[in-house]
PDB file of N, CA and C in Angstrom:
ATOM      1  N   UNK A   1       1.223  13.862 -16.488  1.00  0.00           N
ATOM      2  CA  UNK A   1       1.952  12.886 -17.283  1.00  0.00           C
ATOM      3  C   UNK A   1       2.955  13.559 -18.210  1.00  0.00           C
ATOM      4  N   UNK A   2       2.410  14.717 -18.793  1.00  0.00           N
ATOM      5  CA  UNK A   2       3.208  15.437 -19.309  1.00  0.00           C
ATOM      6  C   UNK A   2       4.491  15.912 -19.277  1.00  0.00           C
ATOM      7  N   UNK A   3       4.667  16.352 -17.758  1.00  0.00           N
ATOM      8  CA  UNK A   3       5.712  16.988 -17.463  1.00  0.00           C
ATOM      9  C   UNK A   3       6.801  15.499 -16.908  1.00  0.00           C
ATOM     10  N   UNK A   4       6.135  14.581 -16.252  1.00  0.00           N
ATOM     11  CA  UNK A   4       6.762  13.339 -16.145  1.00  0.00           C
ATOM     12  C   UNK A   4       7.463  12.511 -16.875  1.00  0.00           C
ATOM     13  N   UNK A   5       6.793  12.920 -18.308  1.00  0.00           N
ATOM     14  CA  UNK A   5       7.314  11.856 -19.650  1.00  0.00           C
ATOM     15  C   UNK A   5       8.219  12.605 -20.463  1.00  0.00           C
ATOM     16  N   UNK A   6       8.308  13.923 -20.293  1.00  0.00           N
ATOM     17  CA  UNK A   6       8.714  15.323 -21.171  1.00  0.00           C
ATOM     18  C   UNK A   6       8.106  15.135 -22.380  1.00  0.00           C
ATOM     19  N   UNK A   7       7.073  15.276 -22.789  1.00  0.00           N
ATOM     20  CA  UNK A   7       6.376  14.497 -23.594  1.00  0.00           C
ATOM     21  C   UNK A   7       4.892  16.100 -23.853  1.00  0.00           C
ATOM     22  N   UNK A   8       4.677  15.886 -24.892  1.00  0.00           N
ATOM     23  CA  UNK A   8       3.302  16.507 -25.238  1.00  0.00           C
ATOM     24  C   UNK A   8       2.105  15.533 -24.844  1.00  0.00           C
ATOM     25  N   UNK A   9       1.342  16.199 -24.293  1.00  0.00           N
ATOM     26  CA  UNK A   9       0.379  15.422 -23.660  1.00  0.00           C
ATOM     27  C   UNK A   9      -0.538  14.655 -24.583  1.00  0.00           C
ATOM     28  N   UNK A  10      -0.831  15.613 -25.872  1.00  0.00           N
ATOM     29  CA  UNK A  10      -1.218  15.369 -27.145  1.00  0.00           C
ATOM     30  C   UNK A  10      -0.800  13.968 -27.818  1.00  0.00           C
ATOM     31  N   UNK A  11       0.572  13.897 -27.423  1.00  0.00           N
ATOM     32  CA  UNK A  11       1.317  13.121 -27.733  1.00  0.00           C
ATOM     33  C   UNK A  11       1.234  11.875 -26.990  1.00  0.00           C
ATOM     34  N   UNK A  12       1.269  11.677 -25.586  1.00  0.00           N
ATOM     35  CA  UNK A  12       1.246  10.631 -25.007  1.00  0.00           C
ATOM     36  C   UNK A  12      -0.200  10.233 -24.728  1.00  0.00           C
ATOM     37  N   UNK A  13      -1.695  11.033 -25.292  1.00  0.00           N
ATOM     38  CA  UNK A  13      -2.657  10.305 -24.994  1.00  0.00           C
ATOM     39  C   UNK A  13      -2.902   9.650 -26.497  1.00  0.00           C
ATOM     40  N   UNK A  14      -2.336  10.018 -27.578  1.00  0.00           N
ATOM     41  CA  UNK A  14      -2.497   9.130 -28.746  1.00  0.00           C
ATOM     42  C   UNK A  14      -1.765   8.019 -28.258  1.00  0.00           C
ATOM     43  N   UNK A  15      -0.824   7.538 -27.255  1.00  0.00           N
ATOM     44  CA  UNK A  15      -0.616   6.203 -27.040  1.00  0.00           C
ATOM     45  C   UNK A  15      -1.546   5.230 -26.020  1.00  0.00           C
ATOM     46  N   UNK A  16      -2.162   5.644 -25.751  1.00  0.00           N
ATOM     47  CA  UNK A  16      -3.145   5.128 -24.413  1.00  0.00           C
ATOM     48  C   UNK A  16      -4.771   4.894 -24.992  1.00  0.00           C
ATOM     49  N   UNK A  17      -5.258   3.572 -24.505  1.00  0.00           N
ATOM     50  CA  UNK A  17      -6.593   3.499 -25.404  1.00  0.00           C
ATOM     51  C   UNK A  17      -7.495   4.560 -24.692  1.00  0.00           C
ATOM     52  N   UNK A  18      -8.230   5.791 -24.644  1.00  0.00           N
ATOM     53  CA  UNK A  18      -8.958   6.412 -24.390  1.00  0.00           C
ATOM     54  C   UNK A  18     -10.061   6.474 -24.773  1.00  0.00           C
ATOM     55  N   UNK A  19     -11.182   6.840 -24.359  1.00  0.00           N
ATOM     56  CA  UNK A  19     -12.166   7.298 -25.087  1.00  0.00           C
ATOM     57  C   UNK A  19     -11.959   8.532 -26.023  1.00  0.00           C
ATOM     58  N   UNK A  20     -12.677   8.996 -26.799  1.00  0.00           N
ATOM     59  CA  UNK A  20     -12.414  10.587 -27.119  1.00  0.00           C
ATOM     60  C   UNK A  20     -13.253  11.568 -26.209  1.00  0.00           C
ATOM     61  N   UNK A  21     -13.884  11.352 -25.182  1.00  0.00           N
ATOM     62  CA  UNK A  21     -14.572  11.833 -24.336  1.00  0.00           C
ATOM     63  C   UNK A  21     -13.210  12.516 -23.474  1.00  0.00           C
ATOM     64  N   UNK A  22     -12.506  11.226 -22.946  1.00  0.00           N
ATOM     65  CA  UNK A  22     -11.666  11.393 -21.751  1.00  0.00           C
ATOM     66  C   UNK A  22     -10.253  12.190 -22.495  1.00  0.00           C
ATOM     67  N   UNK A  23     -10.136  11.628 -23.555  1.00  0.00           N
ATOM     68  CA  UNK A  23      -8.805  12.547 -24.301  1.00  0.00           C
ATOM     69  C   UNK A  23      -9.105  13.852 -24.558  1.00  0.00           C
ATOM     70  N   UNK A  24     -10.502  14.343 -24.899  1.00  0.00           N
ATOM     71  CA  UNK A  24     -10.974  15.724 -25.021  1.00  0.00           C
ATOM     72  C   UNK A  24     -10.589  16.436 -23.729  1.00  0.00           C
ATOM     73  N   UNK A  25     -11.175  15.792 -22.920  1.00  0.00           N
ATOM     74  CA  UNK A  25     -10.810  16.670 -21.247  1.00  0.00           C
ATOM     75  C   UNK A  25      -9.737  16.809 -20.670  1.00  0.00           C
ATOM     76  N   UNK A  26      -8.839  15.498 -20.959  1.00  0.00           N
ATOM     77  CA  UNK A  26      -7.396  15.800 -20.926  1.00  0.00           C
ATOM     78  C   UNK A  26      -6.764  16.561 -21.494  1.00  0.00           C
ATOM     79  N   UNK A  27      -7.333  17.131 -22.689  1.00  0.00           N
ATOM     80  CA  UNK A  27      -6.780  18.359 -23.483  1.00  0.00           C
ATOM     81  C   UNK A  27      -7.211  19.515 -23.370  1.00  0.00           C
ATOM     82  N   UNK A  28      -7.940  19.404 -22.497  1.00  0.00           N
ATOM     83  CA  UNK A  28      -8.809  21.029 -22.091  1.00  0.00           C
ATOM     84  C   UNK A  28      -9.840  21.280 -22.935  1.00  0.00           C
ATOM     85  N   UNK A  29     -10.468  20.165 -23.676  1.00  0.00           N
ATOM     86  CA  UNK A  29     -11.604  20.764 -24.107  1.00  0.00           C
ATOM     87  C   UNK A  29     -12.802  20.745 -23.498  1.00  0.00           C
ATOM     88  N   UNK A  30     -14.031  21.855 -23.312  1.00  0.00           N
ATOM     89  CA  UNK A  30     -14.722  21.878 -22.520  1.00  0.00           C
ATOM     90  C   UNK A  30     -15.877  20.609 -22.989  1.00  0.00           C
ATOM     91  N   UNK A  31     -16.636  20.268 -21.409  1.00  0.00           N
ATOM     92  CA  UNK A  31     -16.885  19.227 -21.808  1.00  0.00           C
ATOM     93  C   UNK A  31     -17.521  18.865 -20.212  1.00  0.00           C
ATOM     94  N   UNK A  32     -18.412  18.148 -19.794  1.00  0.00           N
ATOM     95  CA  UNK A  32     -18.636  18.105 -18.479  1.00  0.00           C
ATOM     96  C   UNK A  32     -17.580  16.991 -17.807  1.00  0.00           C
ATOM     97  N   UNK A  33     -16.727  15.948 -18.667  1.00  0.00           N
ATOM     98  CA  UNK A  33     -15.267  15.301 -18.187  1.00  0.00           C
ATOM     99  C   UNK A  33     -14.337  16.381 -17.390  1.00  0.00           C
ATOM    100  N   UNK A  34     -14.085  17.552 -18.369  1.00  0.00           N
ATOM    101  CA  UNK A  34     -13.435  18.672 -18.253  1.00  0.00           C
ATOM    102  C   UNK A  34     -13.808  19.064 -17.454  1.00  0.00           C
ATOM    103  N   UNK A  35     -15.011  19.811 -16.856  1.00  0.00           N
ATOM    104  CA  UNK A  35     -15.617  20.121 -15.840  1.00  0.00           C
ATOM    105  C   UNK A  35     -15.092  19.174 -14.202  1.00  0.00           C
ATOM    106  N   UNK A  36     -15.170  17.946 -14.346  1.00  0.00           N
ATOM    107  CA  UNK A  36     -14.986  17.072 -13.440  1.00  0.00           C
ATOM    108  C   UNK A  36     -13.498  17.263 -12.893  1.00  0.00           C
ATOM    109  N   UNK A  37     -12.935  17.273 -14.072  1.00  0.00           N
ATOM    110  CA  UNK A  37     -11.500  17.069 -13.973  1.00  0.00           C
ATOM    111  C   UNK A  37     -11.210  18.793 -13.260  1.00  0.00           C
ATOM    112  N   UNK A  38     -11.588  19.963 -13.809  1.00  0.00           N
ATOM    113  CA  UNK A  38     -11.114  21.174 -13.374  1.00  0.00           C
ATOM    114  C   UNK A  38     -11.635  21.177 -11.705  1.00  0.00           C
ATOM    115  N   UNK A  39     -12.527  20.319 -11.195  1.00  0.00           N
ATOM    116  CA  UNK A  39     -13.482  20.457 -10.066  1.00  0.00           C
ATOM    117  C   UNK A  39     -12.474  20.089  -9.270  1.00  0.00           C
ATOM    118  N   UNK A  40     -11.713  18.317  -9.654  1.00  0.00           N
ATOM    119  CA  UNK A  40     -10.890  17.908  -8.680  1.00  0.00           C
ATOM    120  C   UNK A  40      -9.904  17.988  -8.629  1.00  0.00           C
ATOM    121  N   UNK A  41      -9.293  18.992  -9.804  1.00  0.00           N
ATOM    122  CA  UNK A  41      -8.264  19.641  -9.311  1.00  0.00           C
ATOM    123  C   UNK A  41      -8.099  20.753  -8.614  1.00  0.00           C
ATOM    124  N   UNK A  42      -8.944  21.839  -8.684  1.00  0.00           N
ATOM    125  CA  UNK A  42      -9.184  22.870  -7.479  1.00  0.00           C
ATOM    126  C   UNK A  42      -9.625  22.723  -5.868  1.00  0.00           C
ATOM    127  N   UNK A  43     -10.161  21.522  -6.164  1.00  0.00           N
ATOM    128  CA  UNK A  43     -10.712  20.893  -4.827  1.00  0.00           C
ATOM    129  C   UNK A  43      -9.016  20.463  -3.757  1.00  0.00           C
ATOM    130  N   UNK A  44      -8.654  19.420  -4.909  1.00  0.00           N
ATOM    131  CA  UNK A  44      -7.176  19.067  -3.948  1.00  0.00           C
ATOM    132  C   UNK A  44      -6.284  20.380  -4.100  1.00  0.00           C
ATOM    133  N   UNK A  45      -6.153  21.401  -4.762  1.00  0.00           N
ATOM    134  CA  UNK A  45      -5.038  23.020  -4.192  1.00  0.00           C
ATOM    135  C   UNK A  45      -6.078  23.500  -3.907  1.00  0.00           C
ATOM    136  N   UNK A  46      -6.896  23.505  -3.661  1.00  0.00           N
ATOM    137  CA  UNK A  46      -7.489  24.516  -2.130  1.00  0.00           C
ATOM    138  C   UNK A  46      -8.233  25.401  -3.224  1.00  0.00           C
ATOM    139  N   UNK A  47      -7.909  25.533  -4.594  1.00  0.00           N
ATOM    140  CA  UNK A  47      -8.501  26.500  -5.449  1.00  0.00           C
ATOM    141  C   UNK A  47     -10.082  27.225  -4.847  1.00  0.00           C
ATOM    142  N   UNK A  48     -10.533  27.631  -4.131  1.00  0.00           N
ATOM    143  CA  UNK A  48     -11.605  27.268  -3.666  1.00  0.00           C
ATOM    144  C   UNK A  48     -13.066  27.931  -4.656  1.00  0.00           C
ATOM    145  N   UNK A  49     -12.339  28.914  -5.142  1.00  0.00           N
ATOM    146  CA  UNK A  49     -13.445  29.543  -5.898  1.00  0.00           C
ATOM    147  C   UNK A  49     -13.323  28.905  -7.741  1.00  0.00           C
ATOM    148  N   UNK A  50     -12.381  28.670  -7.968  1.00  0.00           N
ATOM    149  CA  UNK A  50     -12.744  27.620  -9.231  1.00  0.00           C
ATOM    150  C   UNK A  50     -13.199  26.132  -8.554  1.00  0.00           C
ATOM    151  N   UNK A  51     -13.157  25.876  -7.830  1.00  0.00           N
ATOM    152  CA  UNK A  51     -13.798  24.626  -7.227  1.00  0.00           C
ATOM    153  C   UNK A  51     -15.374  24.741  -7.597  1.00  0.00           C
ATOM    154  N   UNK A  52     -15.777  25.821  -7.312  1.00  0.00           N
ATOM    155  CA  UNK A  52     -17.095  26.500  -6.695  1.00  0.00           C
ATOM    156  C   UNK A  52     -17.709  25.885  -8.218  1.00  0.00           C
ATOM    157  N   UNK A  53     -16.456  26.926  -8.658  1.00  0.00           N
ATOM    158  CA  UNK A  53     -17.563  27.542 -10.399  1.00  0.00           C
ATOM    159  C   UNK A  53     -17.453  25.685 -11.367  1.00  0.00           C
ATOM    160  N   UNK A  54     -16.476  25.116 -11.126  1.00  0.00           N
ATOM    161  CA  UNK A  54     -16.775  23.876 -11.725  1.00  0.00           C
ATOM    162  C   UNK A  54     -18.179  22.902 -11.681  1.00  0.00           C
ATOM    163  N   UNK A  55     -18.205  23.144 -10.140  1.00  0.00           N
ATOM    164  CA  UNK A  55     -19.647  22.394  -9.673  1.00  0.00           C
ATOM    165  C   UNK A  55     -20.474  22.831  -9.875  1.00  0.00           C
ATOM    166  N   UNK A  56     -20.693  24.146 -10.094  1.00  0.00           N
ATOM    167  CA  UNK A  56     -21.413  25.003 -10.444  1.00  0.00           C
ATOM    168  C   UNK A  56     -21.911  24.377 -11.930  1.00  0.00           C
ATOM    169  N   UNK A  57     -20.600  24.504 -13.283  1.00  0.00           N
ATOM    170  CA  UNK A  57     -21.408  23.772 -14.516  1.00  0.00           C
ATOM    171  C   UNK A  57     -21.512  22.412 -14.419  1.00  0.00           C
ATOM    172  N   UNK A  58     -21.205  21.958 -13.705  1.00  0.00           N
ATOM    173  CA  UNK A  58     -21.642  20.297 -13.467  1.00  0.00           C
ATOM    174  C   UNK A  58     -22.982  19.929 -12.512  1.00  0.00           C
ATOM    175  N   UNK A  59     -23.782  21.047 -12.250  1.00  0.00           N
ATOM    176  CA  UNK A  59     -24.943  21.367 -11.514  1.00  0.00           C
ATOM    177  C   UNK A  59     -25.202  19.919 -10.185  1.00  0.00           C
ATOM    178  N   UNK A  60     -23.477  20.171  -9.513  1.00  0.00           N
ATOM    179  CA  UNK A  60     -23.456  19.433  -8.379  1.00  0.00           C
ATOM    180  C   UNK A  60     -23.267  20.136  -7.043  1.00  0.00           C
ATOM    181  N   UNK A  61     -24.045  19.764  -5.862  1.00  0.00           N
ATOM    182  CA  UNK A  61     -23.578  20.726  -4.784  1.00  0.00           C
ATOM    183  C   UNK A  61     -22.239  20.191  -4.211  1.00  0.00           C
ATOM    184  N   UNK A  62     -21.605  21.314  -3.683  1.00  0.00           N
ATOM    185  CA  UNK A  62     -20.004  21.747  -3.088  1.00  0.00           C
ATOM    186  C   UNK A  62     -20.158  20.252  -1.881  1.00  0.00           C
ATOM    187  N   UNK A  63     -20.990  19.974  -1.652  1.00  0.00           N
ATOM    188  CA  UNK A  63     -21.153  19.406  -0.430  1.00  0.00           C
ATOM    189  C   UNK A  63     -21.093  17.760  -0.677  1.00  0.00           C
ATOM    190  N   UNK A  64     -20.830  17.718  -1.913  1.00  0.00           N
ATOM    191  CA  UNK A  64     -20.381  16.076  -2.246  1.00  0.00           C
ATOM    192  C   UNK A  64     -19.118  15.542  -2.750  1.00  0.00           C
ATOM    193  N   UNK A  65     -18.328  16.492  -2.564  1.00  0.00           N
ATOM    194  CA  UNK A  65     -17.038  16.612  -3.210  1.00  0.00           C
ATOM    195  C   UNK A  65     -16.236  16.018  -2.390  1.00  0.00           C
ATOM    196  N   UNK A  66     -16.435  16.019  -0.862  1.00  0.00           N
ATOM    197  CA  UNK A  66     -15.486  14.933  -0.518  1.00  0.00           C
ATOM    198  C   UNK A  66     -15.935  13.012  -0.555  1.00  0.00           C
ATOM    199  N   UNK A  67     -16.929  13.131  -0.652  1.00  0.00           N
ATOM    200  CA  UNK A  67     -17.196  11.445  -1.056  1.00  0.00           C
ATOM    201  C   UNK A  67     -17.055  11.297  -2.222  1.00  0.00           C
ATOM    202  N   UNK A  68     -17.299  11.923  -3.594  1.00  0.00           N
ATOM    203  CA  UNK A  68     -16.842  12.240  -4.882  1.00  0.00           C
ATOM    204  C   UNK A  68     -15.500  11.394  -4.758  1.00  0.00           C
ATOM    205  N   UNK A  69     -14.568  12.313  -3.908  1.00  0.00           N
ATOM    206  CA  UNK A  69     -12.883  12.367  -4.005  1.00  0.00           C
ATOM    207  C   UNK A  69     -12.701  11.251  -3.599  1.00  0.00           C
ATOM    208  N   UNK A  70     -13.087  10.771  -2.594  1.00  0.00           N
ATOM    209  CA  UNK A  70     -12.846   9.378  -2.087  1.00  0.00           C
ATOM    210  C   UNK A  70     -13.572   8.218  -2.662  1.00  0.00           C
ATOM    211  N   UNK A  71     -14.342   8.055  -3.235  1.00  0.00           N
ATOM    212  CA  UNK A  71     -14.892   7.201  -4.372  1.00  0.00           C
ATOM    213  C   UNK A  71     -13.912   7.345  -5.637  1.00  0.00           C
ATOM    214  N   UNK A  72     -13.372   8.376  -5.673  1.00  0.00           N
ATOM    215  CA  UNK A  72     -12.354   7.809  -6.828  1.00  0.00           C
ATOM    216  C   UNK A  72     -11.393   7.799  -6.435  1.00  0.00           C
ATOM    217  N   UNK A  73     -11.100   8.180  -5.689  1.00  0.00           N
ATOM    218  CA  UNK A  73      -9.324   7.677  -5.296  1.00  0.00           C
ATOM    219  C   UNK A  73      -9.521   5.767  -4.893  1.00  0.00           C
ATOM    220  N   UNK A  74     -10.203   5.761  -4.422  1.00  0.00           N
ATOM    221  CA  UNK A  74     -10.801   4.061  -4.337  1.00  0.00           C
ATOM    222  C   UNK A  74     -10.470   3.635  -5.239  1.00  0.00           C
ATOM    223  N   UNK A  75     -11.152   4.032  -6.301  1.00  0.00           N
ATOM    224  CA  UNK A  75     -11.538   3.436  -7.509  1.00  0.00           C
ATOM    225  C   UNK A  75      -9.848   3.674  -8.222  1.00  0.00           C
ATOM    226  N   UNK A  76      -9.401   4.168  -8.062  1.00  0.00           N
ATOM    227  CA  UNK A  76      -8.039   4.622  -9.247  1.00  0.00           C
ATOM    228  C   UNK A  76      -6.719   3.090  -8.435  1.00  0.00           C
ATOM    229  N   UNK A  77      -7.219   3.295  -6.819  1.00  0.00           N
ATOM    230  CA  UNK A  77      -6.171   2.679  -5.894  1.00  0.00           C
ATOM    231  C   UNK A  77      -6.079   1.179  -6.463  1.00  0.00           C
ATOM    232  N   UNK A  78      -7.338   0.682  -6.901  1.00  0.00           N
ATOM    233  CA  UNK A  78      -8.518  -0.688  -7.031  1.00  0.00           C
ATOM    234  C   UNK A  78      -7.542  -0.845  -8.483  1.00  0.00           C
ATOM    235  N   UNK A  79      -7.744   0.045  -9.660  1.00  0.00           N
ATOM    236  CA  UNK A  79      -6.839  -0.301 -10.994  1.00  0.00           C
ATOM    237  C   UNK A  79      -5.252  -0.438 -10.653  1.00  0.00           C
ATOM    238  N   UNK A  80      -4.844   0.681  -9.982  1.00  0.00           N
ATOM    239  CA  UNK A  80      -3.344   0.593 -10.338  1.00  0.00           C
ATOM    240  C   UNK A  80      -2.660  -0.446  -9.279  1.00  0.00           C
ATOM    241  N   UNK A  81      -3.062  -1.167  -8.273  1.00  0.00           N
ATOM    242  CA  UNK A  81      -2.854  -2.275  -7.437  1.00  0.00           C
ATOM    243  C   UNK A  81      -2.771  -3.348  -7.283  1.00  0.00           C
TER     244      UNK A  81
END
């Protein structure tokens, strides 16, 4: 969103109702959100070994990550539609 809005990210999640859960992780603070979020982003670039270590602190096996991905892309398709 950041780079989309030219905008501080800081900046554009004080406009959006968030939790402070979800604004923490959006800001990189650690956090098992954060965790989630670093998981599925290494997962979609191929990252494969930060993929690993995310699931790793989210004490989920590697082996659910593609129904994971597709349960939320569902779910994101379902809001913005």
């Amino acid at each position: 969103m950041d780079a989309v809005l030219d905008r501080p990210m800081k900046e554009i999640l004080g406009e959006l109702a968030l939790s402070a859960e979800v604004r923490s992780a959006l800001l990189g603070q650690p956090g098992d959100l954060h965790d989630a979020l670093d998981a599925a982003k290494n997962y979609e670039q191929g990252r494969w070994q930060s993929f690993q270590e995310a699931m790793e602190r989210l004490w989920l096996p590697e082996a659910c990550a593609p129904e994971c991905f597709q349960i939320a892309d569902r779910s994101m398709n379902a809001i913005l539609l």
